[in-house]
Protein backbone atom coordinates (compact mmCIF):
# COMPACT_ATOMS: atom_id res chain seq x y z
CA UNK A 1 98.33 192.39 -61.83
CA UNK A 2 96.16 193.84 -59.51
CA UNK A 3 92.98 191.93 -60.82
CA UNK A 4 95.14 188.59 -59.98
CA UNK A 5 95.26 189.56 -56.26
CA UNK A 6 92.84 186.68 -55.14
CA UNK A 7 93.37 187.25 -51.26
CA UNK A 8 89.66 188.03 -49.67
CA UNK A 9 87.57 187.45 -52.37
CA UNK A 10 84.68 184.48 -52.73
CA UNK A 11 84.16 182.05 -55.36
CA UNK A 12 80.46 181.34 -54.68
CA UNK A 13 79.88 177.36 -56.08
CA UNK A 14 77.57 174.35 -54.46
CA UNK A 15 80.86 171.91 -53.17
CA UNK A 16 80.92 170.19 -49.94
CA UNK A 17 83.80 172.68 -48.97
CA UNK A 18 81.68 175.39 -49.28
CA UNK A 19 79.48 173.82 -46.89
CA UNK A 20 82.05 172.41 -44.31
CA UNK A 21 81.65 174.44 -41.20
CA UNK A 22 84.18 177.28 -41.47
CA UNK A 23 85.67 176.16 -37.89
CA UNK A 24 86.57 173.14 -39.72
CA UNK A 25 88.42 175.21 -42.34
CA UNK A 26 90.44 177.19 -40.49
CA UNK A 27 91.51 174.59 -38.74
CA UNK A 28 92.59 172.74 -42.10
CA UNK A 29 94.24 175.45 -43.10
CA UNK A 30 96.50 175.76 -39.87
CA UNK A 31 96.74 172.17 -40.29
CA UNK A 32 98.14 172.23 -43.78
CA UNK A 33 100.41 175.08 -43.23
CA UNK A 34 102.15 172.88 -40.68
CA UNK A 35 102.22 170.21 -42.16
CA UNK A 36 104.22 172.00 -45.60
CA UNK A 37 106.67 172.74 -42.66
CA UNK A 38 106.88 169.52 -40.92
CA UNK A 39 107.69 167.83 -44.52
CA UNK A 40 111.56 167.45 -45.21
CA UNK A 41 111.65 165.72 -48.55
CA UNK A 42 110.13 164.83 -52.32
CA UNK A 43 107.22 162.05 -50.59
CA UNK A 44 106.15 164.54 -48.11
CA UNK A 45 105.17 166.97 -51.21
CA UNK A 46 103.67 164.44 -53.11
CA UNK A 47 101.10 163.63 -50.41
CA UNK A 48 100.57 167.44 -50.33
CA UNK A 49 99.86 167.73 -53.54
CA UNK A 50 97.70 165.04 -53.52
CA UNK A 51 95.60 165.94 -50.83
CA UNK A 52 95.76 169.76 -52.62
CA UNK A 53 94.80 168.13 -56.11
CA UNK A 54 91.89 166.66 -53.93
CA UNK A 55 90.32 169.31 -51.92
CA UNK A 56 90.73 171.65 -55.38
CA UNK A 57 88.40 169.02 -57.37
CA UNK A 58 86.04 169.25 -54.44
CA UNK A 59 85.99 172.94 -53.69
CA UNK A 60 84.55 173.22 -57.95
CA UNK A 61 86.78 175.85 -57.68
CA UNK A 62 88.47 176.40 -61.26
CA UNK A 63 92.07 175.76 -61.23
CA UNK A 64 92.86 178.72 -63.35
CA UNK A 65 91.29 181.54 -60.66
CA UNK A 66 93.20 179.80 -58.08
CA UNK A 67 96.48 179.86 -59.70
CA UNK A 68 95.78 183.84 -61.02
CA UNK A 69 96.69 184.57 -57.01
CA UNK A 70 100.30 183.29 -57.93
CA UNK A 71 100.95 186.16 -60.34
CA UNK A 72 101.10 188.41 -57.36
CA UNK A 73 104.27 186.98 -55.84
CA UNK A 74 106.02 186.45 -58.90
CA UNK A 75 108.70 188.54 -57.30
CA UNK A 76 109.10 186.97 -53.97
CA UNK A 77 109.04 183.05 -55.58
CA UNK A 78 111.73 184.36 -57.78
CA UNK A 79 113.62 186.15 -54.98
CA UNK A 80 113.32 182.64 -52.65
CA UNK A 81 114.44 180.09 -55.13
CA UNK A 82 117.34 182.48 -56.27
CA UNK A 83 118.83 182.91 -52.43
CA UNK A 84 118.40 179.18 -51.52
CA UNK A 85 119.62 178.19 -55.08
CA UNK A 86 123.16 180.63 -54.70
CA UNK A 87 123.84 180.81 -50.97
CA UNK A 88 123.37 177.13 -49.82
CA UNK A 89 126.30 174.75 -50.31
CA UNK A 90 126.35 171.08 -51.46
CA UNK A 91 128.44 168.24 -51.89
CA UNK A 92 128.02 168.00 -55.33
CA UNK A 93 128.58 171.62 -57.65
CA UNK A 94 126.55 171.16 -60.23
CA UNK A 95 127.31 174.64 -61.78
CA UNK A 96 130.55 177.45 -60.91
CA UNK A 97 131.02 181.02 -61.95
CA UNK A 98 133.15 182.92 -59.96
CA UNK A 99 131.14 183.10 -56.74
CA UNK A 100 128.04 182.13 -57.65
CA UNK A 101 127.76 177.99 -57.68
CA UNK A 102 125.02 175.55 -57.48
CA UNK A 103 125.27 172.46 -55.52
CA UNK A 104 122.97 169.58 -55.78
CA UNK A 105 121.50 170.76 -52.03
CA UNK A 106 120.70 174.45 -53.22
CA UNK A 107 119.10 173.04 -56.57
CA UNK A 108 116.31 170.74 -54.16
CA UNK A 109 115.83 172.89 -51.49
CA UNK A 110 115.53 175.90 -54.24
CA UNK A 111 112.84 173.65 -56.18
CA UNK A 112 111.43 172.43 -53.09
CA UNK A 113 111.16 175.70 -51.03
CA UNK A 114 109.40 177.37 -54.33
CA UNK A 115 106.78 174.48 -54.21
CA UNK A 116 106.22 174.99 -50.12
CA UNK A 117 105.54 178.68 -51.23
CA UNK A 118 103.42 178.17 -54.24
CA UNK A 119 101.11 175.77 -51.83
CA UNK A 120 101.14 177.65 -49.15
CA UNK A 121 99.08 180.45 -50.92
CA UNK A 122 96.89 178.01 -52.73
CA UNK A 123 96.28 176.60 -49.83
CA UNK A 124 95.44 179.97 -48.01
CA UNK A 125 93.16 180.70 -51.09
CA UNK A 126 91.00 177.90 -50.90
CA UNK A 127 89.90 179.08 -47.44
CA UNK A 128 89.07 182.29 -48.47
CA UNK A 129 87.63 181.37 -52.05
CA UNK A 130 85.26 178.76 -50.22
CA UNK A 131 83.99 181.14 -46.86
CA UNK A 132 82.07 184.19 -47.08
CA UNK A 133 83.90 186.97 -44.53
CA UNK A 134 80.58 186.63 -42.25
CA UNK A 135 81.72 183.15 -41.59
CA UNK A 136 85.19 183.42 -41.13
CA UNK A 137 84.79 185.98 -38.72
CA UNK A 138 81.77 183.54 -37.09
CA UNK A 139 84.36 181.07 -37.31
CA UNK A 140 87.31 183.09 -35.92
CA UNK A 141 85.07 184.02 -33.11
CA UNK A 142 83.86 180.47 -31.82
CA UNK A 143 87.03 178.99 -32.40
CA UNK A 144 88.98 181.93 -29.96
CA UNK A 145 85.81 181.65 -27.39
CA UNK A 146 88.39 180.63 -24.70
CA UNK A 147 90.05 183.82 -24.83
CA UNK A 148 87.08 185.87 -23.43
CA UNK A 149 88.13 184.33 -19.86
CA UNK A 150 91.43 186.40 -19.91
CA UNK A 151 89.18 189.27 -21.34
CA UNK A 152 90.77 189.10 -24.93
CA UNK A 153 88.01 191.13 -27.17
CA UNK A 154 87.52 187.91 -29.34
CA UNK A 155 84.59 189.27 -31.42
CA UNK A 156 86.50 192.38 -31.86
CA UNK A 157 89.07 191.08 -33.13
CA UNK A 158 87.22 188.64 -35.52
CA UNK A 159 85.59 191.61 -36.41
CA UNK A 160 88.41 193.75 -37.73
CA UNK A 161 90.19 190.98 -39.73
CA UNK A 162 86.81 190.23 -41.32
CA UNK A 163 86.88 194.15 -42.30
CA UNK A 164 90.20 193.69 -43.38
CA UNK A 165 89.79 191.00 -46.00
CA UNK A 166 86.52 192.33 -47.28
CA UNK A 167 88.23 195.96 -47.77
CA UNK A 168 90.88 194.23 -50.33
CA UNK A 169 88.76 193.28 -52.93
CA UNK A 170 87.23 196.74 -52.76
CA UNK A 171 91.03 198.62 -52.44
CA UNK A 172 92.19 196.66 -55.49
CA UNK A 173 88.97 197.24 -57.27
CA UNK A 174 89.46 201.19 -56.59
CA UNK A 175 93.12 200.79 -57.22
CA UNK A 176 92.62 199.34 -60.96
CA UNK A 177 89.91 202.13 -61.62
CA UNK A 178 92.81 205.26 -60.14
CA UNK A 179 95.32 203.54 -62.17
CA UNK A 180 93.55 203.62 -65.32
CA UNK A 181 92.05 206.99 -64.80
CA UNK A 182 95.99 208.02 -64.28
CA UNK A 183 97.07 206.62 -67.58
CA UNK A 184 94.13 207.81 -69.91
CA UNK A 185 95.46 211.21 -68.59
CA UNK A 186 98.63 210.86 -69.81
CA UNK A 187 100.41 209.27 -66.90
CA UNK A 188 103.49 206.88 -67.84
CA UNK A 189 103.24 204.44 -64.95
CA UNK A 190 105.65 201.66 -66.75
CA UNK A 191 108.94 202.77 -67.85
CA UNK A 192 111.88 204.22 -65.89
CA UNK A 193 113.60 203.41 -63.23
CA UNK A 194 113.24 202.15 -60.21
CA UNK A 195 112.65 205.78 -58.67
CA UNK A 196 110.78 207.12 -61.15
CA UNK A 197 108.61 203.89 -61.00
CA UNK A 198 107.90 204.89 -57.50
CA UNK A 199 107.41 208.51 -58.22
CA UNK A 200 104.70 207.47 -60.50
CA UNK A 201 102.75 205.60 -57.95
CA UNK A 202 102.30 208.99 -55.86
CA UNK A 203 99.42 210.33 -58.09
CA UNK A 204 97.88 206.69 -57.12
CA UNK A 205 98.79 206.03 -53.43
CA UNK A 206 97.29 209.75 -52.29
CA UNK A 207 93.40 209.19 -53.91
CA UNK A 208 93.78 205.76 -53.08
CA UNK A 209 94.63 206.78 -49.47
CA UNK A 210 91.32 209.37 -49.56
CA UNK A 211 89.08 206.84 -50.58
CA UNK A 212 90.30 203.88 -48.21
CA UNK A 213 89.62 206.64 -45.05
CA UNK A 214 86.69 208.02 -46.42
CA UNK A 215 85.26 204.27 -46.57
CA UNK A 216 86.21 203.12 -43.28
CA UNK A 217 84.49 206.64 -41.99
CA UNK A 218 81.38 206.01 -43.66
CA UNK A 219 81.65 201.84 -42.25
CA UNK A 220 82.25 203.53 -38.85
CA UNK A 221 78.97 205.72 -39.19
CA UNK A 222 77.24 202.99 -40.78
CA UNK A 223 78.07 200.92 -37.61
CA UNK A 224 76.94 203.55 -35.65
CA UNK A 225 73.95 204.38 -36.52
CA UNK A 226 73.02 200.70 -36.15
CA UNK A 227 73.90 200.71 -32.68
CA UNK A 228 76.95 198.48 -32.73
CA UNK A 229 78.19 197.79 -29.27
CA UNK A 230 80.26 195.07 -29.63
CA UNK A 231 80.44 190.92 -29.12
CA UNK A 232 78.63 191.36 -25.59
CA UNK A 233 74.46 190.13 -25.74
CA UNK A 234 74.75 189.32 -29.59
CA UNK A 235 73.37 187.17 -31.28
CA UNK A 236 73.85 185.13 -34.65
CA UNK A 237 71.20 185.03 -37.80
CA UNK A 238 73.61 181.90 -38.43
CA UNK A 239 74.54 180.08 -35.65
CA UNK A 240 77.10 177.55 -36.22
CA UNK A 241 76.45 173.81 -35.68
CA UNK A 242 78.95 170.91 -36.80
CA UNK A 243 77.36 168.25 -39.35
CA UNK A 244 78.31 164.80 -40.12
CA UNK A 245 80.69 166.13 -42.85
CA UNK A 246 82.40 168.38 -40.48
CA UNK A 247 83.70 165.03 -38.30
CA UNK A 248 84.59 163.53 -41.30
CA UNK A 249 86.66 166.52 -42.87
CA UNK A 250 88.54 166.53 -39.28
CA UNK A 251 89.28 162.84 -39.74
CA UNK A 252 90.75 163.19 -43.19
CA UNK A 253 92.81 166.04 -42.23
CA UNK A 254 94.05 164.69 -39.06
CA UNK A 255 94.66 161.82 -41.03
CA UNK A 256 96.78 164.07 -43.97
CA UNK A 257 98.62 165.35 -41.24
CA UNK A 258 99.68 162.12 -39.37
CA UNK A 259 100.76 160.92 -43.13
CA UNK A 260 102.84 163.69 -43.53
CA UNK A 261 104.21 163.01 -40.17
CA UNK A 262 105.22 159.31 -40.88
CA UNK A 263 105.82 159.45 -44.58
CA UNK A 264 106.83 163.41 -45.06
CA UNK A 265 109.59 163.38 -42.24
CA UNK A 266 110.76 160.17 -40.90
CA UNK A 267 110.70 157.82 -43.25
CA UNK A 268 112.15 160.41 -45.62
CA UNK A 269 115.23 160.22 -47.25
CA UNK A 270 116.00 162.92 -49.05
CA UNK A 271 115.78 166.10 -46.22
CA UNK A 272 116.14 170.17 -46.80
CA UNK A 273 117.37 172.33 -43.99
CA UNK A 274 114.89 174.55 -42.46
């Protein structure tokens, strides 16, 4: 399970994604999340997956090491579907016992609210499978430039998310190596209960807790000793230009978005409550 935890981690492959500017990607990705939202029926999620089916063939990302992120919220999907499956009421009850029923409007938005979820982290993958955490946080930076005239620390901030997602691949990594150390001493990390499940995970948490502040201390010296001072007078090894492909990825997701607009919501007829 924790080797499925895709989140942060970079799928190095030669695909014009990979070498779309990663202000352009971000912006896709904020553009996609809203656009799952602003759908209300089954023709708004096919163009979604189309234009998901698309952008996956051109990423030469494998399908399979996208979909391995899914395993990870297993529990939530299961936990969405269930609520909006039981607690929304229909017309037609398709299914009674006692006081659990389906209807015919908890079965779609159960089945549609599971597929907004699944793409919404495939989505969120691609961005992070296809960027290197030196250009998001390039990325991050120019795109929140504005800021810096209400004296928002932009690079800061850019610079402690890209810590963030380049310390999970290395927690999880550490994690899976605690976790097997516990069980070839004898630990039973599997069976029991609930509590004693959790119980279990104390022999994990506390090393794992050691060795994420004993990291970020030797980062911090690291950073130190290099002089860090901040965003103020730097200057980039990469600086950031937009291409001819950049325009055009703006245009086609500008153009996804408008689609779901006119085809995902108002010409819809079959619509799910938000």
């Amino acid at each position: 399970m924790i080797r499925d935890i895709t989140l942060g981690q970079y799928y190095p492959a030669k695909s014009v994604i990979h070498q779309l500017d990663p202000r352009v990607k971000l912006v896709a990705t904020m553009l996609y999340i809203i656009s799952l939202f602003v759908a209300k029926g089954i023709l708004g999620y096919v163009i979604a997956t189309i234009f998901l089916a698309f952008v996956i063939r051109t990423s030469k990302v494998p399908f399979k090491f996208i979909t391995k992120g899914l395993k990870a919220i297993v529990m939530l999907l299961m936990i969405t579907v269930v609520f909006n499956l039981f607690l929304i009421d229909g017309d037609v009850v398709l299914w009674h016992f006692g006081f659990l029923k389906i209807t015919d409007k908890g079965l779609r938005t159960a089945i549609l609210m599971g597929v907004r979820l699944i793409y919404l982290i495939i989505g969120s993958s691609l961005m992070t499978l296809t960027t290197t955490p030196n250009d998001l946080t390039d990325g991050m930076e120019r795109l929140l430039n504005p800021l810096k005239a209400v004296h928002v620390p932009v690079h800061e901030i850019s610079m402690m998310m890209s810590i963030a997602l380049r310390f999970i691949p290395i927690l999880l990594e550490e994690t899976d190596k605690i976790m097997k150390a516990q069980i070839a001493r004898g630990a039973d990390l599997e069976s029991g209960n609930m509590i004693q499940k959790a119980k279990s995970m104390v022999p994990i948490l506390v090393p794992l807790f050691v060795s994420a502040f004993r990291r970020a201390n030797d980062l911090a010296m690291a950073m130190e000793a290099r002089c860090y001072r901040g965003g103020d007078g730097r200057t980039k090894m990469k600086p950031l230009h937009y291409e001819s492909r950049d325009h055009i990825a703006y245009a086609v997701v500008w153009g996804y978005l408008v689609l779901m607009i006119v085809f995902g919501r108002l010409l819809s007829g079959t619509v799910i409550p938000f």
